[in-house]
C-alpha atoms as a PDB file:
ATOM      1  CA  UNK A   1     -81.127-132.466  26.360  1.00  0.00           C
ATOM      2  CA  UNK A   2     -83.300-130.287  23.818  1.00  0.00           C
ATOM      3  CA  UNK A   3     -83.414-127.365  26.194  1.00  0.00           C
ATOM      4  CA  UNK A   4     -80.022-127.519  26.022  1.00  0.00           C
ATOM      5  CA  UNK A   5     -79.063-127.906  22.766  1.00  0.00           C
ATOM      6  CA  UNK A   6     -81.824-124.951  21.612  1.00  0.00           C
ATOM      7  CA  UNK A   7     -79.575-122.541  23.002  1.00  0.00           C
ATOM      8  CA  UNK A   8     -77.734-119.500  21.449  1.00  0.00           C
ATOM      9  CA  UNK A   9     -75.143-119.335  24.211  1.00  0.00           C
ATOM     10  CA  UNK A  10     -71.189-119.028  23.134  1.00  0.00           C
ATOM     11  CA  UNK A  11     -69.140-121.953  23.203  1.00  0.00           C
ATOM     12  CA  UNK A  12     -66.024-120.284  23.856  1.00  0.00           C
ATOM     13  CA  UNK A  13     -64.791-117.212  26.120  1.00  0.00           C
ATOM     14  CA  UNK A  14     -67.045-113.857  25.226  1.00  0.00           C
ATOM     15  CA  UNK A  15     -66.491-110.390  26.706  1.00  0.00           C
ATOM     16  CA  UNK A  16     -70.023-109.160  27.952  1.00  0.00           C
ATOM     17  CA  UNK A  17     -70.444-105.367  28.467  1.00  0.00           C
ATOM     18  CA  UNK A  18     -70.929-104.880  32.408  1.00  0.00           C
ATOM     19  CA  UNK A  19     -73.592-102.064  31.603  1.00  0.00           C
ATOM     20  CA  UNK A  20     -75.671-104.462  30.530  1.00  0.00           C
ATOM     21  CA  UNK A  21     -74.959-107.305  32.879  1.00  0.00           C
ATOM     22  CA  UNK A  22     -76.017-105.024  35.605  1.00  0.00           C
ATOM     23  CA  UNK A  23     -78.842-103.388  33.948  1.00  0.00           C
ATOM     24  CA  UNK A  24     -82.075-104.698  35.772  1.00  0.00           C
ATOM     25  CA  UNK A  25     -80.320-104.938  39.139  1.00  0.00           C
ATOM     26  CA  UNK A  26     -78.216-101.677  39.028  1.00  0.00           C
ATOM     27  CA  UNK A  27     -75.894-103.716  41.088  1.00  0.00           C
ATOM     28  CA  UNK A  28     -72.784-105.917  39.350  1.00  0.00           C
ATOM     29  CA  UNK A  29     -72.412-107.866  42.141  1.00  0.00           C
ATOM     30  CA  UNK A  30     -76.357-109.057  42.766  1.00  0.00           C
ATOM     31  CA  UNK A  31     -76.112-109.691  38.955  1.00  0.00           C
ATOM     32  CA  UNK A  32     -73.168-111.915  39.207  1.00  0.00           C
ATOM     33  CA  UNK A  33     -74.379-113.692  42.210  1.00  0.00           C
ATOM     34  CA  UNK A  34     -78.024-114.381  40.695  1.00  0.00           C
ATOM     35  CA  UNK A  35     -76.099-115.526  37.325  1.00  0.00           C
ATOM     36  CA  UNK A  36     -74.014-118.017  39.678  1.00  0.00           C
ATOM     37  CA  UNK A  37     -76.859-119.386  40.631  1.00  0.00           C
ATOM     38  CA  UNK A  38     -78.199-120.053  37.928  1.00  0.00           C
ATOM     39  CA  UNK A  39     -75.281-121.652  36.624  1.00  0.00           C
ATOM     40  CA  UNK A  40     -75.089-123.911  39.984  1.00  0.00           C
ATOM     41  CA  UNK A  41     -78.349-125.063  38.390  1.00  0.00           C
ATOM     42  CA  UNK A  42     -77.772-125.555  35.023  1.00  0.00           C
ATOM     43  CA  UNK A  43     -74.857-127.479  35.809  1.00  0.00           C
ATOM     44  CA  UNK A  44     -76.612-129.584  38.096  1.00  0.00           C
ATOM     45  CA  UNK A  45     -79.769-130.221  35.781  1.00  0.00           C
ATOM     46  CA  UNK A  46     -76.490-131.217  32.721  1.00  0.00           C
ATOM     47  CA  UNK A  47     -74.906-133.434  35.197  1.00  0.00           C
ATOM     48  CA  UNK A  48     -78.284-135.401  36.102  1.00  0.00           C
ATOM     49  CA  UNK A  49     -78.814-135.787  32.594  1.00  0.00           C
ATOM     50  CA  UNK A  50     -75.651-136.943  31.392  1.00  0.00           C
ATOM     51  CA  UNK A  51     -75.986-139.278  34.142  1.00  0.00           C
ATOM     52  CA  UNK A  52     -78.985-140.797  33.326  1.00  0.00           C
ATOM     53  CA  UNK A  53     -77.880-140.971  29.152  1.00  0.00           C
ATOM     54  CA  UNK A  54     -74.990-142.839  30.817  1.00  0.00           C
ATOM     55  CA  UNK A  55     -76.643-145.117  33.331  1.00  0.00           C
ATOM     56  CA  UNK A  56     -78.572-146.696  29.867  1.00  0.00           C
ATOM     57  CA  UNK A  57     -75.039-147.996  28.579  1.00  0.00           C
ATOM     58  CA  UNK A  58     -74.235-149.110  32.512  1.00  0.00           C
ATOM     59  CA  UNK A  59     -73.106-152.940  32.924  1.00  0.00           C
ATOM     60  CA  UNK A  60     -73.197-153.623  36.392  1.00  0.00           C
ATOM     61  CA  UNK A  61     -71.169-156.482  36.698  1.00  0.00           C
ATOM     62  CA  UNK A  62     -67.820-156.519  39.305  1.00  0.00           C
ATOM     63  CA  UNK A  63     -65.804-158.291  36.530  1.00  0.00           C
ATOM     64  CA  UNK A  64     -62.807-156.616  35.313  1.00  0.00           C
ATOM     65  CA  UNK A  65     -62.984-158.904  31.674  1.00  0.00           C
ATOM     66  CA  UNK A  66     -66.225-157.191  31.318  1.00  0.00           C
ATOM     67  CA  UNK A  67     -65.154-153.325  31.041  1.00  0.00           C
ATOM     68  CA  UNK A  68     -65.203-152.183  27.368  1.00  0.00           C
ATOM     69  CA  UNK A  69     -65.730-148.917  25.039  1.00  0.00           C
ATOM     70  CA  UNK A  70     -68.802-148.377  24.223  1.00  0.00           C
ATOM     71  CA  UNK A  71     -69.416-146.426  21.296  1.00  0.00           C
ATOM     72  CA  UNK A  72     -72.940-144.623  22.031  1.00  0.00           C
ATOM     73  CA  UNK A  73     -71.698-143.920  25.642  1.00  0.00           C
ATOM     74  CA  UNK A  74     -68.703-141.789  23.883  1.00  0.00           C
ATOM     75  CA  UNK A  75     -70.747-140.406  21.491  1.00  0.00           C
ATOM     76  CA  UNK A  76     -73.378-139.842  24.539  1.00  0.00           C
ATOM     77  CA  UNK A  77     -70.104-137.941  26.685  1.00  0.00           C
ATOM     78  CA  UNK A  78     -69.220-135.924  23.784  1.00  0.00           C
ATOM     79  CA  UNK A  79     -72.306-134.735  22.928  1.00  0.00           C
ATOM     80  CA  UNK A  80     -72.194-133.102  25.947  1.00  0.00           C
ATOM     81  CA  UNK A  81     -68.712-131.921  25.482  1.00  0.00           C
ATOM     82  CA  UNK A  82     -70.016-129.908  22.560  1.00  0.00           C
ATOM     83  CA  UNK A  83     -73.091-128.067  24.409  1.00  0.00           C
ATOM     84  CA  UNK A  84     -72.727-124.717  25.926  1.00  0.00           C
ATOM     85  CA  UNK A  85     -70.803-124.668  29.181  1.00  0.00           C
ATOM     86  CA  UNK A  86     -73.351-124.009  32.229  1.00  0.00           C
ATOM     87  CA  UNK A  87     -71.864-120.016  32.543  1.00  0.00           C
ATOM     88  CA  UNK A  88     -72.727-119.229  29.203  1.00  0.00           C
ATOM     89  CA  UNK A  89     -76.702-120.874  29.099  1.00  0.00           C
ATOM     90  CA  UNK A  90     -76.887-118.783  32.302  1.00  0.00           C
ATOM     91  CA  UNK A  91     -75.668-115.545  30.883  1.00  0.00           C
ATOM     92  CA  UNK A  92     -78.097-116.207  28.142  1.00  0.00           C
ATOM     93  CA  UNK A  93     -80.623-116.162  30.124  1.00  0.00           C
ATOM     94  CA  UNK A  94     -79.853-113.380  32.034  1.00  0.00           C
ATOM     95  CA  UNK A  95     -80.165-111.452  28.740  1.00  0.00           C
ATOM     96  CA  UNK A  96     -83.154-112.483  27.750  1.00  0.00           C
ATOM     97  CA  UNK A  97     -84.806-112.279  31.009  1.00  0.00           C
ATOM     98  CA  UNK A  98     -85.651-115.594  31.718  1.00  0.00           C
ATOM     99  CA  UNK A  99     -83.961-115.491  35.563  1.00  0.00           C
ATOM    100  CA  UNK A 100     -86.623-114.827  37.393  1.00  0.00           C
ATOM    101  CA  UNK A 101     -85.082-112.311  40.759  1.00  0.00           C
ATOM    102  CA  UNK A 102     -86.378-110.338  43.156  1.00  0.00           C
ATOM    103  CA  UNK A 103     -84.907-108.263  46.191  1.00  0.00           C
ATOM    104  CA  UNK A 104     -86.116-109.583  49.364  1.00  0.00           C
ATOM    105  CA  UNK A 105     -84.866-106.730  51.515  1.00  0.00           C
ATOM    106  CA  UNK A 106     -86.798-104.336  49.400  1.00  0.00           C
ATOM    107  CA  UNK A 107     -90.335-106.473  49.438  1.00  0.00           C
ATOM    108  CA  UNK A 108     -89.757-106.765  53.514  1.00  0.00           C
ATOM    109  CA  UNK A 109     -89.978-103.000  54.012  1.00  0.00           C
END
């Protein structure tokens, strides 16, 4: 959750200069895929951790009487609500150069 929550990333829609996304590949397309990726990831790693937070609060009891609200598991799910969407930690990233990539059709020759 701190890794997370350190981040810089936008919370809402941002226009990123293309130059720039494609910069250390010279390719738009490689860029975009490797950011995908990475945001495949990142969404994976949020979703396993949500999960987890979630599973604390977990009753596991078949009874229908026995479903309620519980507060910390709504604060838990918005929490989470509020981070940085996956897209935007991985376009941070990207910027920063912490993605590592390399060409594997150029290291074969």
């Amino acid at each position: 959750m701190t890794k997370f929550r350190s981040s810089n990333a936008a919370l809402s829609s941002k226009t990123y200069d293309r130059n720039e996304i494609e910069k250390s590949t010279d390719n738009i397309y490689e860029a975009i895929s490797i950011i995908a990726k990475r945001t495949a990831q990142i969404n994976l790693d949020m979703k396993s951790e949500l999960h987890e937070k979630l599973d604390e609060f977990a009753t596991h009891n078949d009874s229908l009487e026995e479903i309620f609200e519980n507060k910390e598991q709504i604060e838990v799910s918005k929490f989470y609500e509020r981070l940085p969407k996956p897209h935007a930690l991985a376009i941070e990233e990207w910027f920063n150069d912490k993605i590592y990539h390399r060409n594997t059709e150029e290291s074969a020759s």
